[in-house]
Protein backbone atom coordinates (compact mmCIF):
# COMPACT_ATOMS: atom_id res chain seq x y z
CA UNK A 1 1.07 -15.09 15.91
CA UNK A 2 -2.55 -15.42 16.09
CA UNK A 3 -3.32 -14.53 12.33
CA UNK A 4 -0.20 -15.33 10.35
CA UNK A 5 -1.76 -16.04 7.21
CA UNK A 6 -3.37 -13.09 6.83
CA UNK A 7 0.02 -10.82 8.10
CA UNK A 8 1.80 -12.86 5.46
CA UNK A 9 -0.26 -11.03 2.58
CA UNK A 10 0.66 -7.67 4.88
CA UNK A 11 4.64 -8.67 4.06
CA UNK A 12 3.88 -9.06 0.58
CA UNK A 13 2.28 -6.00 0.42
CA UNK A 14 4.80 -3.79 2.07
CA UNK A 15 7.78 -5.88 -0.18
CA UNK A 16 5.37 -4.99 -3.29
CA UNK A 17 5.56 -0.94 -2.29
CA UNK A 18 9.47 -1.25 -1.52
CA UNK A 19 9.75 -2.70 -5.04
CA UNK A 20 7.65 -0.12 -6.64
CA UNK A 21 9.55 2.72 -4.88
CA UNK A 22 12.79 1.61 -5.56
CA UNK A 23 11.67 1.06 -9.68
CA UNK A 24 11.23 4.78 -9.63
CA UNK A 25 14.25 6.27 -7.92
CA UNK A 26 15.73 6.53 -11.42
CA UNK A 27 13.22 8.55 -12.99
CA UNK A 28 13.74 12.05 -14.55
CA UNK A 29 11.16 14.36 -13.03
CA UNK A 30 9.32 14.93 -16.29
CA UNK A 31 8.90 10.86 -16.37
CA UNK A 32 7.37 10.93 -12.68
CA UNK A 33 5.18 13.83 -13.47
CA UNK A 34 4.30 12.78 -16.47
CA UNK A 35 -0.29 12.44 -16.41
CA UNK A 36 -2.01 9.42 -16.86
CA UNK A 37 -4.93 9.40 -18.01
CA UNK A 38 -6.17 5.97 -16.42
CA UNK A 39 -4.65 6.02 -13.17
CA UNK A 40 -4.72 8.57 -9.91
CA UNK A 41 -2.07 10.86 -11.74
CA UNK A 42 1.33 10.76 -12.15
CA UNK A 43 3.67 8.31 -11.19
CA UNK A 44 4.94 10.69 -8.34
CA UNK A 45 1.16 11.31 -6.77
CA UNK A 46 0.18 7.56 -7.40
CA UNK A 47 3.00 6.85 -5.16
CA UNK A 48 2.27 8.78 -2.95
CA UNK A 49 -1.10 8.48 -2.53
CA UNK A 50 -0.65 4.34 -2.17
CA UNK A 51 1.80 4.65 0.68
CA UNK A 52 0.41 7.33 2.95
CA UNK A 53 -3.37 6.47 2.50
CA UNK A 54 -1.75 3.43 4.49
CA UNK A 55 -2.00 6.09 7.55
CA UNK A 56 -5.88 6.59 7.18
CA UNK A 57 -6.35 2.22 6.45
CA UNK A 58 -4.38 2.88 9.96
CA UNK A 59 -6.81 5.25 11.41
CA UNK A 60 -9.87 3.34 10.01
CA UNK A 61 -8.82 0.33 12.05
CA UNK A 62 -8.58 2.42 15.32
CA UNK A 63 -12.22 3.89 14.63
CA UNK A 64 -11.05 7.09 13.23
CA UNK A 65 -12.47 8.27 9.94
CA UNK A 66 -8.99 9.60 8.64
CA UNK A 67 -5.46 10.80 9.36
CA UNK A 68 -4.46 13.94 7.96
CA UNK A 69 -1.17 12.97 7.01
CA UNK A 70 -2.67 10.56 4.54
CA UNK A 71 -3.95 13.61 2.42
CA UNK A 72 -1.79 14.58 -0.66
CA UNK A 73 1.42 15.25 0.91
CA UNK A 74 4.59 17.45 -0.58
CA UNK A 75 7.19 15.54 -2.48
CA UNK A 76 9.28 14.30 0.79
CA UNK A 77 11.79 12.78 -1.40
CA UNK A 78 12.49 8.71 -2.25
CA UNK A 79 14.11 8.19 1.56
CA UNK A 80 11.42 9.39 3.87
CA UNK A 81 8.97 8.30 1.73
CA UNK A 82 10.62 4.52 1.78
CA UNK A 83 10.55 5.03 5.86
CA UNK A 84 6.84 5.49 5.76
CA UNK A 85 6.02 2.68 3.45
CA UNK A 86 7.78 0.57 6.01
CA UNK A 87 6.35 1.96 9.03
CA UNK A 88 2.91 1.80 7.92
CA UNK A 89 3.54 -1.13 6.02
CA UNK A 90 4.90 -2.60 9.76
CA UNK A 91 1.39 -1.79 11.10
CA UNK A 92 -0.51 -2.87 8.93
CA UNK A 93 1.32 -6.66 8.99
CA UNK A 94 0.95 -6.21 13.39
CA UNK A 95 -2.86 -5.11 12.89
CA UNK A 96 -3.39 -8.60 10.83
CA UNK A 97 -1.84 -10.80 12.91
CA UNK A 98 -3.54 -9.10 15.83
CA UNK A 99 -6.90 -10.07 14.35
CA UNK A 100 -8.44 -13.08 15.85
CA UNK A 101 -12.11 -12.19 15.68
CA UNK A 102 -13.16 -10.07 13.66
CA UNK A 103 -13.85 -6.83 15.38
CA UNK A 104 -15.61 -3.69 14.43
CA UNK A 105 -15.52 -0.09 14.10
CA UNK A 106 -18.29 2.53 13.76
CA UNK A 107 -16.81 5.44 11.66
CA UNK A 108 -18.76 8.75 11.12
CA UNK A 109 -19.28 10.04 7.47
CA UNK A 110 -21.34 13.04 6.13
CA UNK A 111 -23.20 13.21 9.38
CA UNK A 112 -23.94 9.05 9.75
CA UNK A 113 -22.13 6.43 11.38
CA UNK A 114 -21.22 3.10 9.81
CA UNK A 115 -20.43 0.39 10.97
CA UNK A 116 -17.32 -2.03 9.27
CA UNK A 117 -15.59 -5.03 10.35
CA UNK A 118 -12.30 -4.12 10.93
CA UNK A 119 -11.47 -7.25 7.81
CA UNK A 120 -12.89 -4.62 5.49
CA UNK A 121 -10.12 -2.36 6.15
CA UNK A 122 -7.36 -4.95 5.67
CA UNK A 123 -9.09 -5.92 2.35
CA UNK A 124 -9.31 -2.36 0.97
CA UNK A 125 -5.39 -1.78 1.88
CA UNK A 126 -4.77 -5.00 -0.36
CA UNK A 127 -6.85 -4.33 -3.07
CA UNK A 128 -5.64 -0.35 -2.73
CA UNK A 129 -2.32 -1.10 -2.94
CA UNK A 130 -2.58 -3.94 -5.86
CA UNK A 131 -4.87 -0.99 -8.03
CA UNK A 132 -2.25 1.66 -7.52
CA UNK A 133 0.92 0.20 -7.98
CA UNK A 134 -0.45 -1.76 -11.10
CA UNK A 135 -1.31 1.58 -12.36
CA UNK A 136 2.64 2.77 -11.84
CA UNK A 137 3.81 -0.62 -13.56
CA UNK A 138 1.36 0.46 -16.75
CA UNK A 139 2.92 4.04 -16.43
CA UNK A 140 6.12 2.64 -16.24
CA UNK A 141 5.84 0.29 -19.60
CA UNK A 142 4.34 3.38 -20.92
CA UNK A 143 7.75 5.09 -20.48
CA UNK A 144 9.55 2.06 -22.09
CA UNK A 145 10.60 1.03 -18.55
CA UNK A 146 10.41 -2.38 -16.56
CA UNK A 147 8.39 -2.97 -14.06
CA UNK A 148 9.54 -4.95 -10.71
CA UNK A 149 7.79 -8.05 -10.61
CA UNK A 150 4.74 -8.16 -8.30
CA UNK A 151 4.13 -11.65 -8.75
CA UNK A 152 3.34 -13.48 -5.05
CA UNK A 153 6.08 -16.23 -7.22
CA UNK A 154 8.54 -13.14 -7.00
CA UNK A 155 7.46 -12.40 -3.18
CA UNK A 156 7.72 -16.09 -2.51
CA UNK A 157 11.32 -16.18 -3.67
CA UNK A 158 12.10 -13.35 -1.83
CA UNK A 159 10.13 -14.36 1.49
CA UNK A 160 11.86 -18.06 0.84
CA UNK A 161 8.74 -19.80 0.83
CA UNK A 162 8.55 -23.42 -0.96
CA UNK A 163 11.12 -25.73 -0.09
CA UNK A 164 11.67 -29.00 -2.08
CA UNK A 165 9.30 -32.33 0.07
């Protein structure tokens, strides 16, 4: 694997949306429509936003400005929404091992193009993902609930990383 390091934070971040999805199956429907006032919305559309904008991080990395199934989506319920966090979280960990050098993409936007190393991309769905779902954790305490523990200590326990020298 050309780039493991960097897929490894790709794992992490698709174990870190699994966690958060699964810490809201429980919820009553006024608890994940409930507004925030510091966050995207509710718990429901700052889900959803954080997994499917994974499809246009997706698209950005191919050289295409967005995919239109990243854009506010209906409710499709806790198990097709799990099945996209994995499958976009699945290519986002292949694009980051795939990256040796770091490439670039010229995207289009209000009538210029830009140009972006493709790295930018893989930051932005790290840094998206850590925003959001911290966001759901403070909505979450909010409601008197736990959080899951994001911690990379959690993820390492889980990924069985560290071993005793």
């Amino acid at each position: 694997m050309p780039n493991a390091p960097l897929s490894q934070m790709f794992e992490y971040n698709a174990w870190a949306n699994g966690r958060m999805i699964d810490a809201c199956r429980d919820l009553a429907d006024a608890q994940f429509d409930a507004p925030a006032s510091n966050a995207f919305g509710s718990i429901r559309d700052t889900l959803l936003h954080v997994v499917y904008a994974q499809y246009s991080i997706l698209a950005r990395l191919d050289g295409r400005a967005q995919d239109p199934r990243s854009f506010s989506p209906p409710w499709p319920g806790f198990d097709a929404l799990t099945t996209v966090a994995s499958e976009t979280g699945s290519a986002l960990i292949a694009a980051a091992a795939a990256l040796g050098a770091d490439g670039e993409v010229v995207l289009a936007y209000q009538g210029k193009n830009y140009r972006y190393p493709k790295s930018f991309f893989l930051l932005h769905a790290i840094e998206h993902g850590v925003e959001h779902r911290a966001q759901i954790g403070m909505m979450l305490a909010q409601l008197g609930r736990d959080a899951p523990n994001l911690d990379g200590w959690a993820f390492a326990e889980h990924a069985g990383l560290g071993e005793e020298v």
